[in-house]
Protein backbone atom coordinates (compact mmCIF):
# COMPACT_ATOMS: atom_id res chain seq x y z
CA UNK A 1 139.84 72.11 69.54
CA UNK A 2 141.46 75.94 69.06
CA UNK A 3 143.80 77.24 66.87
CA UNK A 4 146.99 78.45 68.43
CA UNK A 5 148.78 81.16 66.24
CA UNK A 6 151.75 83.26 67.40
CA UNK A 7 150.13 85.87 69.96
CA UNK A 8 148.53 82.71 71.98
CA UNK A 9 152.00 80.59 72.00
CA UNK A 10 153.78 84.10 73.41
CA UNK A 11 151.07 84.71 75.89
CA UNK A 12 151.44 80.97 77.01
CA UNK A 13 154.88 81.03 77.66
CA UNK A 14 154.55 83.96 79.45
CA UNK A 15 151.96 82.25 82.17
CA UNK A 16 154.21 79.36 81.73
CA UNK A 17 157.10 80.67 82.45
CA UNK A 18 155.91 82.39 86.19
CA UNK A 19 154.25 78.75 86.52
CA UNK A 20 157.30 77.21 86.08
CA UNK A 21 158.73 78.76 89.52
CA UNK A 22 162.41 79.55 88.57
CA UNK A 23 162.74 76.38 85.93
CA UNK A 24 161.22 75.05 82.78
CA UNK A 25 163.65 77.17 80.58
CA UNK A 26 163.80 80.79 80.10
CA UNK A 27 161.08 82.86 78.43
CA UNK A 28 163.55 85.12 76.20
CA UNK A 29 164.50 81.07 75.16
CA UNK A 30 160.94 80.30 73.92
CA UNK A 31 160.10 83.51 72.33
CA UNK A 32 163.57 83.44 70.66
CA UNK A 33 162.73 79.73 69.38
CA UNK A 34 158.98 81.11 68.17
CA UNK A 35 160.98 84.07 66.18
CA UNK A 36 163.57 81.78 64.49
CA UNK A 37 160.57 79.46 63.58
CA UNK A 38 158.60 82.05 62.21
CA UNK A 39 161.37 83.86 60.22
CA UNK A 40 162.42 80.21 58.66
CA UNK A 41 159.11 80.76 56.66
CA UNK A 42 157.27 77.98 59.15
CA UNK A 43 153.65 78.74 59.66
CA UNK A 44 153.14 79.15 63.06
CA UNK A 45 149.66 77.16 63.66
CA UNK A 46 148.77 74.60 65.71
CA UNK A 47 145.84 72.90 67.26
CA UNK A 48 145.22 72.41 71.16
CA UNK A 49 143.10 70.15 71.85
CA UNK A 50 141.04 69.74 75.18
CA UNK A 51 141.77 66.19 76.86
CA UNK A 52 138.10 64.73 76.44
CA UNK A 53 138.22 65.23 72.82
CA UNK A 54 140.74 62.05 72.23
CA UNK A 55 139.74 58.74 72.12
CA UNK A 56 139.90 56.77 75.20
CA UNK A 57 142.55 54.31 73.60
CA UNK A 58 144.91 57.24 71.94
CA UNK A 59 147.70 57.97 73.25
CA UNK A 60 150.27 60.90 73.66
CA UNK A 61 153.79 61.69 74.86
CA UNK A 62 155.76 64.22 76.53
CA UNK A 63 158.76 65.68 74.89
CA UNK A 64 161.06 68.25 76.73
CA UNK A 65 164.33 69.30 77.13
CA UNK A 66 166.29 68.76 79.78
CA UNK A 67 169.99 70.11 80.60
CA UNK A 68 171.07 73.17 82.49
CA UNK A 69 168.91 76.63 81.98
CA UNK A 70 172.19 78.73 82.01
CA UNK A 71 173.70 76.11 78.69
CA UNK A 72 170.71 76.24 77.04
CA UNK A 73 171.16 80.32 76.91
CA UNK A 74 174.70 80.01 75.69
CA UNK A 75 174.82 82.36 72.26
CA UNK A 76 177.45 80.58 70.88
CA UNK A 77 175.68 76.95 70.84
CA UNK A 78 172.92 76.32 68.22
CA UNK A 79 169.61 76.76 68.86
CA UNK A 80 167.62 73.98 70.80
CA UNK A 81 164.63 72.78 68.55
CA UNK A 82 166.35 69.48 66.47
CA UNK A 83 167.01 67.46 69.87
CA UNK A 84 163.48 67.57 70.35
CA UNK A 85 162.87 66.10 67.13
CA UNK A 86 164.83 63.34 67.39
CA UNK A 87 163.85 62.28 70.73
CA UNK A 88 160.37 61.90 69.80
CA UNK A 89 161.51 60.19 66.65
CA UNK A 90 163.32 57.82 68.67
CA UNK A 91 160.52 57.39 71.24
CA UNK A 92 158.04 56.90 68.34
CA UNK A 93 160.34 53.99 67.23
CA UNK A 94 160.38 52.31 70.64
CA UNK A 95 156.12 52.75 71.28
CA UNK A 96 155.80 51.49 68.04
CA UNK A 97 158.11 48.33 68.86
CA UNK A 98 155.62 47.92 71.72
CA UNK A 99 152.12 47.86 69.56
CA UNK A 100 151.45 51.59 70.21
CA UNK A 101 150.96 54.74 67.99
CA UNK A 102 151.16 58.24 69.90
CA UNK A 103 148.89 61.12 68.18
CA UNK A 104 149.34 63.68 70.42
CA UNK A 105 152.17 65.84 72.63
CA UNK A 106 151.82 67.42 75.78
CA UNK A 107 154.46 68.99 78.16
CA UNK A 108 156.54 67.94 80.55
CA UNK A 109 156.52 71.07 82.91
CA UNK A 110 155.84 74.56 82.87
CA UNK A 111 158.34 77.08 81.77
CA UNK A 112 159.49 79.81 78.91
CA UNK A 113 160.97 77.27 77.02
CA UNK A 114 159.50 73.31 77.96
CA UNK A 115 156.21 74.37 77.66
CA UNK A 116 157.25 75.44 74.34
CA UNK A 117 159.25 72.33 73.14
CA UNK A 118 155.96 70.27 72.63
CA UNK A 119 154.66 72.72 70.29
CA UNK A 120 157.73 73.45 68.72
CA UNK A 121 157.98 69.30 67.88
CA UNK A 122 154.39 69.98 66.58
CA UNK A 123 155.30 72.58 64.24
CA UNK A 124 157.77 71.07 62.69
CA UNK A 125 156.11 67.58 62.29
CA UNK A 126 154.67 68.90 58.75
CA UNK A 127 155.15 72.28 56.47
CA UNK A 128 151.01 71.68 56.34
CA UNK A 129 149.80 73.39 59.53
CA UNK A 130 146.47 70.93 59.15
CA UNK A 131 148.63 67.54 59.17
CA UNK A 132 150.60 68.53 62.14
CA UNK A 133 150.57 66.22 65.35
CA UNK A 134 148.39 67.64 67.76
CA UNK A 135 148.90 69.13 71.37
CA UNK A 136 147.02 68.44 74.37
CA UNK A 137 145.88 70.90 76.84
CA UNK A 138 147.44 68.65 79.74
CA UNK A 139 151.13 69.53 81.60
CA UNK A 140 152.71 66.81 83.41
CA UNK A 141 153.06 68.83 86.77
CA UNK A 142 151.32 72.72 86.62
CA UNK A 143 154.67 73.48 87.34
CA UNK A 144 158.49 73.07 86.78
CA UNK A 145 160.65 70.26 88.12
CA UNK A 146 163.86 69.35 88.35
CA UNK A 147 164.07 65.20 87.92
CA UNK A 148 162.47 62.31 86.27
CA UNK A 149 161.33 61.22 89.64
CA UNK A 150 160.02 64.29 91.00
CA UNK A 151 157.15 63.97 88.88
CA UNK A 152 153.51 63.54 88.86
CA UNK A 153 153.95 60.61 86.33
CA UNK A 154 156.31 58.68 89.08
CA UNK A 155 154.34 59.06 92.08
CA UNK A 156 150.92 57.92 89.77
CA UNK A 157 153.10 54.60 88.51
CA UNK A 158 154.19 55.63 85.08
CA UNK A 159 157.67 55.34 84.80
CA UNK A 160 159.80 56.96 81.80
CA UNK A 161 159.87 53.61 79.55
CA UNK A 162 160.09 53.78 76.49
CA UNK A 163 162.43 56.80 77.01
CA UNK A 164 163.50 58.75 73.69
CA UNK A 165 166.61 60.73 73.35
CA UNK A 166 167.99 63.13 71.10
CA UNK A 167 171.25 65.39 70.46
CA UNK A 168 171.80 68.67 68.51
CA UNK A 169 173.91 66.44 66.15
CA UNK A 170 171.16 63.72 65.27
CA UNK A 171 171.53 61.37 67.15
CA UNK A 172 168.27 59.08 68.33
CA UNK A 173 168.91 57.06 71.27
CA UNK A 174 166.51 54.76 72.77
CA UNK A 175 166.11 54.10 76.65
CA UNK A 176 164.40 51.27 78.42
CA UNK A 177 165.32 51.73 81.96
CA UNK A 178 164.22 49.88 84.93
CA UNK A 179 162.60 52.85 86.89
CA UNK A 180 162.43 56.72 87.29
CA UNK A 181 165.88 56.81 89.22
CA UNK A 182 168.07 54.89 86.65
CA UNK A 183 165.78 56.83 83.96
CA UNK A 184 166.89 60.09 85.62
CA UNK A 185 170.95 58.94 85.40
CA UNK A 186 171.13 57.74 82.17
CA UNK A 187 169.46 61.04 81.00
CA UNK A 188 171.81 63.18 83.21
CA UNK A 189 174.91 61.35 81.80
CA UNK A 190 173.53 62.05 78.32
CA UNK A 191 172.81 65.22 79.01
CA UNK A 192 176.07 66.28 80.09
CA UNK A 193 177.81 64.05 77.08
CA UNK A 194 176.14 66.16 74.67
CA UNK A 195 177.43 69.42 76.56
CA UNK A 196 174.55 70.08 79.50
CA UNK A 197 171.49 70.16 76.49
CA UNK A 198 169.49 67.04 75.20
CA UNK A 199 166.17 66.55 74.31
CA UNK A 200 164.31 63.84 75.67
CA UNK A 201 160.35 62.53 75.10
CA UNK A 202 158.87 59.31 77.42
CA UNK A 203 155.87 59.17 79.42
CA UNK A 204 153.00 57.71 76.83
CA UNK A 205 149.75 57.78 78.38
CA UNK A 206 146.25 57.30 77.30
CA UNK A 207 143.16 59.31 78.13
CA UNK A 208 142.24 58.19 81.38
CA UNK A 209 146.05 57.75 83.05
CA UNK A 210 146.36 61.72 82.00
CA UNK A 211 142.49 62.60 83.54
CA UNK A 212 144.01 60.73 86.62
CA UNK A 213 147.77 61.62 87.28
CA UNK A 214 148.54 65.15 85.50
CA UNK A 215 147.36 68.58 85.12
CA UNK A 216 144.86 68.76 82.88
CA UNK A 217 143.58 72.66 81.17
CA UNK A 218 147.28 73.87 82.40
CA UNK A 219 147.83 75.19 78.71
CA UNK A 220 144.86 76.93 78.79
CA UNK A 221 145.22 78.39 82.36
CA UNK A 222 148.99 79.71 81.48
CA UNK A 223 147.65 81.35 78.75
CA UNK A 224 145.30 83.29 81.12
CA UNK A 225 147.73 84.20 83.27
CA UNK A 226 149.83 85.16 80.30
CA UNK A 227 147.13 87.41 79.66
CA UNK A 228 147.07 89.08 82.76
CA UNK A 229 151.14 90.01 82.81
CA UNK A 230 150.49 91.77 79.17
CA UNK A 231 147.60 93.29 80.10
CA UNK A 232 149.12 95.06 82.72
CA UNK A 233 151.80 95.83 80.73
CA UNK A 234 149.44 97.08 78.26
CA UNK A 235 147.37 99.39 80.60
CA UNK A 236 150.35 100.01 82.79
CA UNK A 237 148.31 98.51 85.66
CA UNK A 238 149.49 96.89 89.30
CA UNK A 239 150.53 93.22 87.77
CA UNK A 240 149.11 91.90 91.06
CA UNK A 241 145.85 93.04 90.29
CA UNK A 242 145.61 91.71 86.58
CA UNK A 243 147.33 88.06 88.42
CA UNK A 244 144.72 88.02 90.84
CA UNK A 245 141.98 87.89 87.93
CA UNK A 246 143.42 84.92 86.80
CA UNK A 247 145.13 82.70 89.49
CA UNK A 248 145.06 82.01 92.90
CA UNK A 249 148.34 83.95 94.32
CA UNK A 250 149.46 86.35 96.76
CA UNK A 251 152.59 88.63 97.32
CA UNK A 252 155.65 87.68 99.01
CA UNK A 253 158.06 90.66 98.69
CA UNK A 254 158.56 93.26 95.92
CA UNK A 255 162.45 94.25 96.25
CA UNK A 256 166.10 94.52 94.37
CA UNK A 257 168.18 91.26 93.86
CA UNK A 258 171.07 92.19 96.22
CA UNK A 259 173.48 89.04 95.70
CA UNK A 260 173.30 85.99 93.51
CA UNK A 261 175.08 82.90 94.32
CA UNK A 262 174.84 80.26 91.30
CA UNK A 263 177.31 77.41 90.49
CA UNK A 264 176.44 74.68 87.96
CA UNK A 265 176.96 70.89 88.97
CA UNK A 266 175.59 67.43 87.60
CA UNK A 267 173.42 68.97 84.92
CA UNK A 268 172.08 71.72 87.85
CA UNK A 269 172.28 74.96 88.49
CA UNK A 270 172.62 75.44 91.97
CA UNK A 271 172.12 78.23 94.39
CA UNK A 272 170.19 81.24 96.56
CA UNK A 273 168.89 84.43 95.43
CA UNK A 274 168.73 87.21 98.03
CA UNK A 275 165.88 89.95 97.89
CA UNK A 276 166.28 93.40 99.60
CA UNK A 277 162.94 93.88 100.13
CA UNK A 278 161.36 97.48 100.14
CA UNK A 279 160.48 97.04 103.86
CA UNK A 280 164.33 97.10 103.98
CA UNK A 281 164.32 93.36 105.04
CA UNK A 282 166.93 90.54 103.22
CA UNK A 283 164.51 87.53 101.84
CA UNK A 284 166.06 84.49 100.29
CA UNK A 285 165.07 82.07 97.60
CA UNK A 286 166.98 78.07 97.32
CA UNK A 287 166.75 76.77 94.09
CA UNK A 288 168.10 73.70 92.24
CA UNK A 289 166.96 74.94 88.54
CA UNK A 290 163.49 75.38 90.15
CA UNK A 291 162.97 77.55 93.77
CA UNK A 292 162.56 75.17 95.89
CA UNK A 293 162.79 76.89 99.36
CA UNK A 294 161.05 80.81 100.20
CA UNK A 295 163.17 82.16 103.66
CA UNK A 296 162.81 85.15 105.50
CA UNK A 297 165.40 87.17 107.46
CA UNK A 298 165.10 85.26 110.18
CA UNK A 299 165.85 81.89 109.00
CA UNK A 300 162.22 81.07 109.12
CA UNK A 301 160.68 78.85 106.31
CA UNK A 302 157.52 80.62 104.37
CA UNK A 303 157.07 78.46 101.66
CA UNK A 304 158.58 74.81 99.88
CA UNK A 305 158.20 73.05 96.80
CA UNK A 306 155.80 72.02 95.36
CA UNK A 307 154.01 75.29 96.08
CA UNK A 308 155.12 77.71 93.31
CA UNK A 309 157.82 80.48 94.02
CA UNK A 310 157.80 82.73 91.01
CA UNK A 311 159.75 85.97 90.04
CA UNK A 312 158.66 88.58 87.60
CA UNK A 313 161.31 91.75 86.40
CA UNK A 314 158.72 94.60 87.80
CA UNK A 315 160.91 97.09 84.66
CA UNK A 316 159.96 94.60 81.84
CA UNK A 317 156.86 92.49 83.68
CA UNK A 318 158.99 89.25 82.06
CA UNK A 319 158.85 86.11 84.31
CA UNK A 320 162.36 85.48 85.78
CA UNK A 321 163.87 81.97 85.85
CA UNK A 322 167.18 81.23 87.81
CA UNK A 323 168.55 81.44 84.02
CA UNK A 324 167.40 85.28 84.05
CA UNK A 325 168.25 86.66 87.43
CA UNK A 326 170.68 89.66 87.91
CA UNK A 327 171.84 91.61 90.74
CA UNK A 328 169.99 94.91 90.58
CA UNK A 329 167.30 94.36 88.83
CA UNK A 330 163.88 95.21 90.77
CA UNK A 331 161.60 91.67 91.24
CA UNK A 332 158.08 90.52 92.52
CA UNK A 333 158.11 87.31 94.43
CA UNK A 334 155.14 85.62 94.29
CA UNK A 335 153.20 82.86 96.07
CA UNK A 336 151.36 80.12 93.82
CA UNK A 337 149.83 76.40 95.26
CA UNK A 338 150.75 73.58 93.59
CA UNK A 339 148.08 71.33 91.42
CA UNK A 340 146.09 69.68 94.20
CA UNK A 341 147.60 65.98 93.10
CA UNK A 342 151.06 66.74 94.66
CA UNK A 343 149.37 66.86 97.68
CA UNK A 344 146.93 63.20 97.21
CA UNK A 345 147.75 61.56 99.93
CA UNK A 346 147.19 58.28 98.43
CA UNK A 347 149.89 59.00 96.17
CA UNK A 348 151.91 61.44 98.36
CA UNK A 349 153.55 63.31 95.53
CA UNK A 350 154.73 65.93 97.48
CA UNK A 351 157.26 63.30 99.05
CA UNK A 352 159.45 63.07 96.48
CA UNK A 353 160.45 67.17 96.57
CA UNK A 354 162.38 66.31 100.62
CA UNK A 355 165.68 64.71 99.28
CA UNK A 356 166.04 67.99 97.05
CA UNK A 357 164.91 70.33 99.72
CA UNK A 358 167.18 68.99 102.28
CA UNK A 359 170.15 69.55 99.54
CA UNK A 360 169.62 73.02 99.34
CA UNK A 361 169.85 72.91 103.41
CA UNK A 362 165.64 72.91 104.52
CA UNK A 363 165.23 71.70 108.14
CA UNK A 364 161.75 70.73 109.52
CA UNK A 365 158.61 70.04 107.28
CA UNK A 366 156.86 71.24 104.05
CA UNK A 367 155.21 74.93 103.79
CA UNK A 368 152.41 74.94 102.04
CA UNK A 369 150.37 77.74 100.58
C-alpha cells in the first residue's frame, strides 16, 4: 500500500488520460475536479493498494461516469463529483441486498477524468484521510471505452448487475438488468434524462475475477507514463524519448489538426479528426468518444481499436481527448497495444470493438500494433 497525495493523482491522470485513447474524460476535467477538492479544504490523500494485498473474499467496485465528454466540459453545468457518490451509494445498497460488502474502488477505464472518479468517490467517503475506502491498482480495460459491453468485464462473464446510478440532483437509482446490452440502454437513457452526465458504479468483483479478467498495476503504470510527459516538459526534452522509457509505443504522425468534424448523438460524440502531417500528408483519426480507427491518405487502415490511438498538444505536452481537440493546434499521434486480454482468444475480447468500428465506416479486419 502507497500514499497517493496531489502530485501522484495529477501525474496519473496525465498517463491516464494518453491511455485513454481520445475518451475517459478530459484531463483539464480531472485536474479541475482535484483543484475544487483541494480548495474545499478536503485533504487530498488516499491509499492505492496493490491487488494481492486484499483478501481473496473482498470485494470492490467500479464507479465512473458516463455521458458525453463535450457535456461534461460545459462551464455552465455543476461540477461532476456528487453523481459519483450516489451511484456507489446506490450500488452499495443493492450488493448489500445480495450478502456482499465492497471495500475497495477501482476504475472503469482510463482517462483525465474516469480514472479520476474512483478516487474522487474515495476522497470524499470520509473528512479522515485514514478511514477512507480504498483504491485498487486495477483498471477495468488499460484503456478507454465507449459501452457497457465493450468491456473486459463482459467478454470475462461479469455483467453490470447490481448496477448503481446517480444524478447531479441526488438521485440513487438502482439497476438489475438482464445483461451488458440492456445494462448499456438503460444507462444511456439515464444518461441523457439527466442532460448527457450521470454517474454510474457496477461491476463487483473479488480478488481472483480481477487477477483474471482486468488490468491489473494500470494505476501504477499511468502514473509512469505520467511521469514521462512532465518530465519532458520539465527538461524540455523529445516527449517520445521520455514515453519510450516508460511504455511500449511508437510514432504515428506529428502534424496540425486541419479540420474537425464532431456531432453529438445518443450520449456520443461522433466524428474524424484530420492531421496535416509535417511530411505534408492528410492522416485521419474515427472516433466514437474513443479513436477507434488510425487512416492514412490513402484510405489504408494502420491501426483499430483496441490498440490505443492517443493525441498529445506538442505546445502544452497535455493529452488530447476528442473533448480537447481544435483546429490548429500542433499534435503527436501515437501508437499504444492494448492489454494482452483483449486479444485472449478464449475470450475474444477484441470482438466486441467490430459493430463500433464498422459505424464509424472500417472495412476489412482489425490492425493491430
Amino acid at each position: 500500500m502507497r500514499k497517493l497525495h496531489k502530485q501522484d493523482i495529477i501525474e496519473i491522470l496525465y498517463g491516464a488520460t494518453l491511455l485513454g485513447a481520445g475518451g475517459g474524460g478530459s484531463l483539464s476535467q480531472g485536474l479541475g475536479m482535484l483543484d475544487s477538492l483541494e480548495a474545499s479544504g478536503e485533504t487530498i490523500e488516499l491509499d492505492l493498494l496493490d491487488l494481492s494485498e486484499i483478501g481473496d473474499n473482498e470485494y470492490a467496485a467500479m464507479v465512473a461516469g458516463l455521458g458525453s465528454p463535450v457535456a461534461m466540459l460545459d462551464p455552465d453545468m455543476p461540477m461532476f463529483g456528487p453523481d459519483a457518490v450516489h451511484a456507489y451509494r446506490a450500488f452499495q445498497k443493492a450488493f448489500r441486498a445480495e450478502g456482499k460488502e465492497c471495500k475497495y474502488l477501482y476504475s472503469g477505464e482510463m482517462g483525465g477524468f474516469n480514472t479520476f472518479t474512483p478516487m474522487l468517490v474515495a476522497i470524499l467517503s470520509d473528512k479522515d484521510p485514514a478511514k477512507r475506502i480504498k483504491f485498487l491498482d486495477v483498471d477495468s480495460n488499460g484503456r478507454a471505452v465507449p459501452e457497457l459491453n465493450t468491456t473486459l468485464n463482459a467478454y470475462y462473464n461479469h455483467p453490470p448487475k447490481p448496477m448503481g446510478l446517480g444524478s447531479l440532483y441526488g438521485d440513487e437509482i438502482i439497476v438489475d438488468p438482464i445483461n451488458d446490452h440492456s445494462g448499456e440502454q438503460i444507462a444511456r437513457q439515464m444518461c441523457m434524462l439527466y442532460k448527457m452526465r450521470i454517474g454510474f458504479a457496477t461491476w463487483g468483483m473479488n480478488k481472483a475475477e480481477m487477477a483474471e479478467a482486468l488490468d491489473v498495476g494500470c494505476v501504477t503504470k499511468a502514473q509512469n507514463i505520467g511521469k514521462a510527459i512532465l518530465a519532458a516538459r520539465e527538461k524540455g526534452a523529445d516527449v517520445m524519448e521520455e514515453l519510450k522509457k516508460a511504455m511500449e509505443v511508437r510514432e504515428f504522425c506529428r502534424g496540425t489538426i486541419e479540420k474537425l468534424d464532431i456531432k453529438a448523438e445518443g450520449g456520443f460524440d461522433f466524428g474524424t479528426t484530420v492531421v496535416k502531417g509535417d511530411d505534408g500528408h492528410l492522416y485521419y483519426i474515427d472516433f466514437k468518444n474513443e479513436n477507434l480507427i488510425l487512416r492514412d491518405e490513402g484510405g489504408k487502415t494502420c491501426l483499430t481499436a483496441p490498440e490505443g490511438i492517443g493525441m498529445l498538444d506538442m505546445d502544452t505536452l497535455m493529452p488530447l481527448t476528442n473533448a480537447d481537440t481544435k483546429v490548429g493546434m500542433r499534435v503527436l499521434v501515437t501508437m499504444t497495444p492494448a492489454h494482452p486480454n483483449w486479444w485472449d482468444e478464449a475470450h475474444k475480447a477484441y470482438t466486441c470493438w467490430l459493430p463500433e468500428l464498422e459505424r464509424v465506416g472500417m472495412k476489412g479486419d482489425q490492425v493491430r500494433y
